[in-house]
Protein backbone atom coordinates (compact mmCIF):
# COMPACT_ATOMS: atom_id res chain seq x y z
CA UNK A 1 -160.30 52.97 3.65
CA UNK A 2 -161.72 56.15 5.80
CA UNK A 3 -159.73 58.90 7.47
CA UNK A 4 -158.69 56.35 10.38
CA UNK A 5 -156.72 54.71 8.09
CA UNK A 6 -155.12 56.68 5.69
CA UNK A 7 -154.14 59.38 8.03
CA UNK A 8 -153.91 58.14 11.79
CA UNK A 9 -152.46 54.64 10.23
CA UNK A 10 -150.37 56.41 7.61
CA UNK A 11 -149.04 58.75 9.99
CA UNK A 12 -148.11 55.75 13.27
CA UNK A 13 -146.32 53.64 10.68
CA UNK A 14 -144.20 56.51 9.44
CA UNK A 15 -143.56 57.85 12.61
CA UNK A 16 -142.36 54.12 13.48
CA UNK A 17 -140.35 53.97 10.40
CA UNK A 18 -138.36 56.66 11.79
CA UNK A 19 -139.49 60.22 10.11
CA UNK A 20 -139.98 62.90 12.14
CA UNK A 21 -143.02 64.02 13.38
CA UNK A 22 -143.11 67.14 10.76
CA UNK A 23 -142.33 64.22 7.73
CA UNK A 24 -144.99 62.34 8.95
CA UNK A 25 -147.72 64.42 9.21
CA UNK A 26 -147.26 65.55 5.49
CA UNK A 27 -147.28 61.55 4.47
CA UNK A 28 -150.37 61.33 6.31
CA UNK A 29 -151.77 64.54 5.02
CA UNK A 30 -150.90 63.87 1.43
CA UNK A 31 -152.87 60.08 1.63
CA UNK A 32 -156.25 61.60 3.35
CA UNK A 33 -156.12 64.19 0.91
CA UNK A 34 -156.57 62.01 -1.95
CA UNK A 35 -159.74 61.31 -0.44
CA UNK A 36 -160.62 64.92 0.25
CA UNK A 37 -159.04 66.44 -3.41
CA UNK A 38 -162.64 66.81 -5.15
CA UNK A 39 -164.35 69.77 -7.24
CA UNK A 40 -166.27 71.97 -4.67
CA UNK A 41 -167.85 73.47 -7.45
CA UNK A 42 -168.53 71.64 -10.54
CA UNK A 43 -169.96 74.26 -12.19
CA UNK A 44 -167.27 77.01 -12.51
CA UNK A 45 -164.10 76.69 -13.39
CA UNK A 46 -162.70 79.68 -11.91
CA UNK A 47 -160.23 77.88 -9.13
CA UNK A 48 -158.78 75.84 -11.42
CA UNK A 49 -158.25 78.62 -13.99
CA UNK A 50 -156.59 80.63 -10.97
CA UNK A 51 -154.26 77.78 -9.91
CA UNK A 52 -153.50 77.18 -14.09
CA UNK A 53 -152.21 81.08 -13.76
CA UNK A 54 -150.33 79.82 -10.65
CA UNK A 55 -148.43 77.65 -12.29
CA UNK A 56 -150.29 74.50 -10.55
CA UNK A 57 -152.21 71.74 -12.55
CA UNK A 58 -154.88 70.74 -10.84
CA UNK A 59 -156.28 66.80 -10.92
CA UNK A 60 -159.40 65.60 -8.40
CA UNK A 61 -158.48 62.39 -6.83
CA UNK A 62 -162.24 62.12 -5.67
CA UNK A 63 -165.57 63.11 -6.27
CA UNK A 64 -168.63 64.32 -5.24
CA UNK A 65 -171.85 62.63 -5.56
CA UNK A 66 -172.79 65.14 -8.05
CA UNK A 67 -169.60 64.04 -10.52
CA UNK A 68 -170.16 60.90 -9.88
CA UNK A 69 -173.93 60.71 -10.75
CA UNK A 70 -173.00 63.10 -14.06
CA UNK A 71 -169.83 60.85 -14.34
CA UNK A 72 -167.61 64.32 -15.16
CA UNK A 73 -164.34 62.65 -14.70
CA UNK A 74 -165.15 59.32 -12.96
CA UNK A 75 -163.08 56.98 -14.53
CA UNK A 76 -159.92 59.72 -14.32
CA UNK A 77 -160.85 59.58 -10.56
CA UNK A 78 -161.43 56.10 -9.46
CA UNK A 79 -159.22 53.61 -11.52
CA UNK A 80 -155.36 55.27 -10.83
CA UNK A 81 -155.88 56.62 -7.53
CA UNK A 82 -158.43 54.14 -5.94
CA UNK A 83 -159.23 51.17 -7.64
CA UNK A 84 -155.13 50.82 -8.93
CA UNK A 85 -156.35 47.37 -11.89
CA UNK A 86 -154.90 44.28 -11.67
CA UNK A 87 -154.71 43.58 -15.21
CA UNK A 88 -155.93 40.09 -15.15
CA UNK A 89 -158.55 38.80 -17.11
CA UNK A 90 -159.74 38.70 -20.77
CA UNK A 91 -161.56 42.06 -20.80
CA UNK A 92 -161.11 45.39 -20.55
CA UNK A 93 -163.53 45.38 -17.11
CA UNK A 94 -161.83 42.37 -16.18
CA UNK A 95 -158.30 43.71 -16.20
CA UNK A 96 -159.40 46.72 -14.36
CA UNK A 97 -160.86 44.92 -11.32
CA UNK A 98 -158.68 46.27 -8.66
CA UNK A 99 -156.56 43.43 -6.95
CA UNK A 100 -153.80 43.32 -3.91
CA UNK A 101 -150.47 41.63 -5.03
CA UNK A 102 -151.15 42.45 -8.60
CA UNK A 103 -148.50 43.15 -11.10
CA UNK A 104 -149.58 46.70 -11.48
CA UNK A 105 -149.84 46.95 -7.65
CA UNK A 106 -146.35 45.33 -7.16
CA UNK A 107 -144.73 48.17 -9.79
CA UNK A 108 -146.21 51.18 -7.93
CA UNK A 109 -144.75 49.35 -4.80
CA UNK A 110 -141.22 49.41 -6.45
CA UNK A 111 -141.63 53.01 -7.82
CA UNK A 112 -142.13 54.39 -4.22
CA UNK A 113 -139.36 52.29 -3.15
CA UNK A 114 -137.14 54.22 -5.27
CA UNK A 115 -138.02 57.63 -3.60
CA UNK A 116 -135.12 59.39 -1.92
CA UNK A 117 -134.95 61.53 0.95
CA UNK A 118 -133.27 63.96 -1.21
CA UNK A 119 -136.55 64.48 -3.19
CA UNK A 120 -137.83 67.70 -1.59
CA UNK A 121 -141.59 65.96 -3.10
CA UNK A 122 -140.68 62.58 -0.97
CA UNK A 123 -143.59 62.79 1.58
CA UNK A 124 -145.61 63.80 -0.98
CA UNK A 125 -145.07 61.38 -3.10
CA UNK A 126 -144.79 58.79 -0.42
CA UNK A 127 -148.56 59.71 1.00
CA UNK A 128 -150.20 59.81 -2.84
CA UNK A 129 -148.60 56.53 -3.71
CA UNK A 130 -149.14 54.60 -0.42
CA UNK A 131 -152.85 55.49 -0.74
CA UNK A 132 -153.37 54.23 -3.38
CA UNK A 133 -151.47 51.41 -2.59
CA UNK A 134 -153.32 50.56 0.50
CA UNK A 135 -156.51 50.86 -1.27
CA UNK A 136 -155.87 47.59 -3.16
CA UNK A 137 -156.32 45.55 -0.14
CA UNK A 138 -159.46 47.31 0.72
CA UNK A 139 -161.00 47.87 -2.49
CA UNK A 140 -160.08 44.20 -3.79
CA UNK A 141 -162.14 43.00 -6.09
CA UNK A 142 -163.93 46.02 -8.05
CA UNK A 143 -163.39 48.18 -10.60
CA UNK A 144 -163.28 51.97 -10.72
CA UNK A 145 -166.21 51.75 -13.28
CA UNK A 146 -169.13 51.17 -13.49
CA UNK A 147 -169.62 47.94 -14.45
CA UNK A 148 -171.46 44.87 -14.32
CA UNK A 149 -168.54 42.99 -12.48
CA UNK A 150 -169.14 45.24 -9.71
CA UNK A 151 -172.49 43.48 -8.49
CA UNK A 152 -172.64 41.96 -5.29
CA UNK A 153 -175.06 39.09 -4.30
CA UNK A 154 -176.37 38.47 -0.52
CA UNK A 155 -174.38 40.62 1.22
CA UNK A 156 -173.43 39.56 4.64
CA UNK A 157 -171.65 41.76 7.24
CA UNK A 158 -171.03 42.17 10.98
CA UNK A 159 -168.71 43.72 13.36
CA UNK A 160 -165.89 41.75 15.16
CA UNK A 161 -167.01 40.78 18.44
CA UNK A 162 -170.59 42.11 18.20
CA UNK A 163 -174.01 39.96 18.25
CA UNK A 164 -176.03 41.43 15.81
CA UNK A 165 -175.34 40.80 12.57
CA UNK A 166 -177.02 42.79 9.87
CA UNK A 167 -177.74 41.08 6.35
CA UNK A 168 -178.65 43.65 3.44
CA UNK A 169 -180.35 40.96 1.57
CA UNK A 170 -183.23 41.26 3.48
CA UNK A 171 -183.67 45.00 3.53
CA UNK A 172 -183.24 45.00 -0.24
CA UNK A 173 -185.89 42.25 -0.78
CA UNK A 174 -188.22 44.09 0.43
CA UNK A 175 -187.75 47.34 -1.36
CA UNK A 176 -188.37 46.10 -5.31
CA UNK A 177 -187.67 49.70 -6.62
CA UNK A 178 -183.99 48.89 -4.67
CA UNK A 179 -183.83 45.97 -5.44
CA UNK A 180 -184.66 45.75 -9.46
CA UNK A 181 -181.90 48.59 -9.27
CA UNK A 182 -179.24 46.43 -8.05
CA UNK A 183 -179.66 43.77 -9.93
CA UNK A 184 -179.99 45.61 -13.27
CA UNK A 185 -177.75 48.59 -13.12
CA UNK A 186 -173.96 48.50 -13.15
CA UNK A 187 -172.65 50.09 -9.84
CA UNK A 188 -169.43 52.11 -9.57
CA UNK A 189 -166.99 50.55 -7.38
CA UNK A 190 -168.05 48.88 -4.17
CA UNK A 191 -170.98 51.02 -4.21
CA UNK A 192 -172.76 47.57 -4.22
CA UNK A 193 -170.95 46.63 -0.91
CA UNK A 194 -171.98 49.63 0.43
CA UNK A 195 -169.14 50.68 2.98
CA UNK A 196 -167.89 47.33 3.91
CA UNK A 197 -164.49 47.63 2.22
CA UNK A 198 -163.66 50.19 4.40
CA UNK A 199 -164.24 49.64 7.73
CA UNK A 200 -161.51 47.69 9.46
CA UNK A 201 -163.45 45.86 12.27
CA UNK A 202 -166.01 44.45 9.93
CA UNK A 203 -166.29 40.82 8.79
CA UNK A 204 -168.16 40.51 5.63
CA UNK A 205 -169.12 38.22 2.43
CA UNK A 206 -171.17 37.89 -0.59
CA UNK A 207 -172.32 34.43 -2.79
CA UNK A 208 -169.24 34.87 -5.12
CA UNK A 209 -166.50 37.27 -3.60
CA UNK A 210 -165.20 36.69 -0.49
CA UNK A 211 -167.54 33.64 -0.33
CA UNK A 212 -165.92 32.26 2.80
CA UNK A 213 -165.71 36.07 4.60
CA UNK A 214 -163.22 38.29 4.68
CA UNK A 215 -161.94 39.77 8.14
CA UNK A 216 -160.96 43.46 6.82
CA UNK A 217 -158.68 43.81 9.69
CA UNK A 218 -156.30 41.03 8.58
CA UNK A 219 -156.34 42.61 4.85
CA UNK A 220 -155.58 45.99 6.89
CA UNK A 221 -152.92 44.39 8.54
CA UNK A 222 -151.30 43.04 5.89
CA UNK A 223 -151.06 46.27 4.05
CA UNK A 224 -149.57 47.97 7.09
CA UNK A 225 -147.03 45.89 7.14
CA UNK A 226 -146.22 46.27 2.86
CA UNK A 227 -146.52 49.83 3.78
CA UNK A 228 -144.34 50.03 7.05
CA UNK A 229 -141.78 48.15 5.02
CA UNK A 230 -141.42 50.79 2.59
CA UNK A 231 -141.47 53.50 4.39
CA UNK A 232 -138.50 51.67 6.53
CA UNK A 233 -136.41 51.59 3.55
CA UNK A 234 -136.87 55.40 2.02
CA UNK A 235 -136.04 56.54 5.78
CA UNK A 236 -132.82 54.42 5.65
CA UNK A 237 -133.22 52.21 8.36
CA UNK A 238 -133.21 48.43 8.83
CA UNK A 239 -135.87 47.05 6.93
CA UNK A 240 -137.83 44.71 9.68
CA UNK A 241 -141.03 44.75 9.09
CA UNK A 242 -143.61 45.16 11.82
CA UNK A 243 -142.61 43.48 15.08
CA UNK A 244 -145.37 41.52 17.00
CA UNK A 245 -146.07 44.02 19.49
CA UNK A 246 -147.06 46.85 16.85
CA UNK A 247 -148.91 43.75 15.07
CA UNK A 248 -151.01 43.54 18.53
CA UNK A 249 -151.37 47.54 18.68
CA UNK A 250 -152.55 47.62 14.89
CA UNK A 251 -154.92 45.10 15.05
CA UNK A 252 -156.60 46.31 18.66
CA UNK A 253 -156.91 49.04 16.79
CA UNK A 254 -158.45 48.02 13.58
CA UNK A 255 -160.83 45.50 15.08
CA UNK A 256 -161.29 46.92 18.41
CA UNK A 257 -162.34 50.87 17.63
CA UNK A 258 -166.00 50.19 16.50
CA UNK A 259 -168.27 52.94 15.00
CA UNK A 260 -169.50 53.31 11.20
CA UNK A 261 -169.22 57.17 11.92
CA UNK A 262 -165.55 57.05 10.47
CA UNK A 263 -165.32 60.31 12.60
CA UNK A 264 -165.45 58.30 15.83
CA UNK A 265 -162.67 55.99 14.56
CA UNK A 266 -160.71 59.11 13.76
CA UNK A 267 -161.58 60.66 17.00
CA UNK A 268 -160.19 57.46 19.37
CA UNK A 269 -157.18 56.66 17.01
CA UNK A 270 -156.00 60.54 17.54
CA UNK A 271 -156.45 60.19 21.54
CA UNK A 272 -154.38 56.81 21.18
CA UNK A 273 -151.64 58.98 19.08
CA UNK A 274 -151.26 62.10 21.59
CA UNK A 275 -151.53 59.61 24.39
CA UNK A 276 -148.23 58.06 23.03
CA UNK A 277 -150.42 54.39 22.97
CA UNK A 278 -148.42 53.51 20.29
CA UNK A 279 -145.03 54.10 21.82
CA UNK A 280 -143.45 56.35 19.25
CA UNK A 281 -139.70 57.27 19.85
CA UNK A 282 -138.63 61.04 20.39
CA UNK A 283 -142.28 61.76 20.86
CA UNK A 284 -142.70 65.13 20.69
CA UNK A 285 -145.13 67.69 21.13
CA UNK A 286 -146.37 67.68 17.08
CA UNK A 287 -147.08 63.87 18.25
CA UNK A 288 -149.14 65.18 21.23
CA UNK A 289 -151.71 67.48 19.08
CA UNK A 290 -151.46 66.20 15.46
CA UNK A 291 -154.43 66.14 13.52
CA UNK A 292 -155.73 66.20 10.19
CA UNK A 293 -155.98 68.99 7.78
CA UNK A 294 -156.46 69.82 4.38
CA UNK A 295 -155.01 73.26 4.78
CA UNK A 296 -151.53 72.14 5.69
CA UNK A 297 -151.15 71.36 2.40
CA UNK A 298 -153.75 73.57 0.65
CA UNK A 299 -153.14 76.22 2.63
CA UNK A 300 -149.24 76.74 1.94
CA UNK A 301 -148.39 77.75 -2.16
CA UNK A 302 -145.19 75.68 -1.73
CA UNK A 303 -147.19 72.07 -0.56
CA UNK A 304 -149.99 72.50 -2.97
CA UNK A 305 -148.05 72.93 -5.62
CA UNK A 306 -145.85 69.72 -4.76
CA UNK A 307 -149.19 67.78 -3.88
CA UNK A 308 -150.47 68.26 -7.60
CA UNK A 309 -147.50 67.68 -9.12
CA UNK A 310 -147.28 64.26 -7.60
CA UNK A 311 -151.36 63.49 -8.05
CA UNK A 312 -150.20 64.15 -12.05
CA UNK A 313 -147.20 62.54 -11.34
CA UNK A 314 -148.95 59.44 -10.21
CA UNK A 315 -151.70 59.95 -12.90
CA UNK A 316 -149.56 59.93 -15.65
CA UNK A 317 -147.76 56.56 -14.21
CA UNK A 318 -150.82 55.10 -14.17
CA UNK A 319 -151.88 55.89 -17.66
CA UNK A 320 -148.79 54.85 -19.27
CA UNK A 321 -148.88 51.21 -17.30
CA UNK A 322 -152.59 50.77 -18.92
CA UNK A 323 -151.21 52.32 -22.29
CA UNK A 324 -149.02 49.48 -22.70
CA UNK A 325 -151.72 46.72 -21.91
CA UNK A 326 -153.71 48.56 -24.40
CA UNK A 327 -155.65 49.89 -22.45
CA UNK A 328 -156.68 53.58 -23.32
CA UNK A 329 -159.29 54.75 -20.57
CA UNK A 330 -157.50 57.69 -19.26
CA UNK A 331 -157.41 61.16 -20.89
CA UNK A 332 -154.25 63.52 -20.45
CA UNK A 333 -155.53 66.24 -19.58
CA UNK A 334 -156.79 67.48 -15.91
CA UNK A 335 -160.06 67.06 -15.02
CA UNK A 336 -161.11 70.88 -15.52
């Protein structure tokens, strides 16, 4: 899932599960982030050192292509706070193929739904968690290694509603170099699927996984409404679940907004947000000019410092739900 989803989304369904505008943008902050918490430079460990003195542990939550061709920290990275395993299968790989609904996904669903308002870390931990969380719909079926179970065969995807429909397969047949690659190399993730995980208008399928297609604006629906669910119960009102109307919205949105520039997505969902197109109560004027940025939380000692406590918080979760399926692929320490 891109910025569209894990902010704008994030922050509508919070603001419809009744936290204020302020609450909300610091959910939605806190899941984008994840994506945006990488290593700006690998080769010095300078900022980290400076943050140690700080008092403030840091952990990446994502990479750059650099770290991820090098592999400096990828599996401490991808497997707790994108690819959360399902922990089915015979194998090590098999068990930590990413699935929605898994047992693993189900607990981390249960842990945030014991966070309290009087947590001063709640939105915090709410927007770390519920990223990760959300990712298991979109990131279904892959591993946060890499991995021979990652492969993809005959690709297949096109937008909702459009005519063209673009198949991979062909491009890649005709490139041997890319081709011989695929086939013989064990991608990371759903590098394999290229971006079609993430975009929510897209249809898409391959020989073996989603065989029959999968519409990623259904799967994107259904973890908005897992998601709006429990954020309705940490805010303390009645837990109903999406109504039909912000079913409609949501999924106008998802498979109506059309770009692969995740920018553009990002772009229309924040004109629908200030234009109050999503008919948020006691809209206010943070509704009318919220955006995304890193420095809300970077920026103030007090956020950053509760923002890596709950990326290690989460981490450490993680590691100890693998630890006792014997399963011993994260280290302890941060990644610096």
């Amino acid at each position: 899932m891109d910025i569209d989803y894990h902010f704008c989304t994030m922050y509508v369904l919070s603001r419809w599960a009744d936290f204020g505008s302020a609450n909300a943008k610091i959910i939605a902050t806190s899941a984008q982030l994840v994506d945006d918490n990488m290593d700006d430079n690998p080769f010095s460990d300078q900022a980290e050192e400076e943050a140690k003195a700080q008092g403030i542990r840091i952990r990446y939550s994502s990479q750059h292509i650099w770290n991820n061709i090098t592999g400096k920290g990828n599996l401490e990275v991808w497997v707790p706070f994108h690819f959360l395993p399902g922990l089915q299968g015979d194998t090590t790989d098999e068990k930590l193929i990413c699935r929605k609904h898994s047992t693993l996904s189900k607990a981390l669903g249960e842990r945030l739904l014991e966070t309290t308002l009087d947590n001063s870390q709640f939105a915090f931990r709410l927007g770390v968690g519920l990223h990760v969380l959300a990712d298991t719909w979109a990131h279904q079926g892959f591993a946060g290694i890499n991995a021979a179970i990652n492969r993809v065969q005959n690709l297949i995807f096109n937008a909702s509603g459009a005519t063209i429909e673009k198949a991979l397969k062909d491009f890649i047949d005709s490139h041997p170099m890319i081709s011989d690659l695929i086939n013989n190399y064990s991608p990371l993730g759903h590098v394999a699927a290229a971006h079609c995980p993430d975009q929510p208008y897209l249809w898409w399928k391959t020989k073996y996984l989603f065989a029959d297609g999968r519409k990623n604006w259904e799967e994107f629906l259904e973890a908005s409404e897992e998601i709006f669910r429990i954020l309705q119960q940490v805010s303390c009102v009645p837990v109903t679940g999406l109504s039909d109307a912000q079913k409609t919205i949501l999924t106008d949105c998802f498979r109506g907004i059309q770009s692969d520039d995740f920018d553009v997505r990002y772009e229309e969902w924040l004109r629908r947000i200030h234009e109050n197109d999503f008919g948020i109560e006691n809209f206010d004027e943070n509704d009318q000019t919220v955006e995304y940025s890193a420095g809300t939380i970077l920026g103030d000692p007090d956020f950053r410092k509760s923002f890596y406590e709950e990326i290690n918080d989460h981490f450490e979760w993680v590691r100890d739900q693998l630890l006792e399926q014997d399963i011993n692929v994260l280290k302890q320490d941060a990644v610096y």
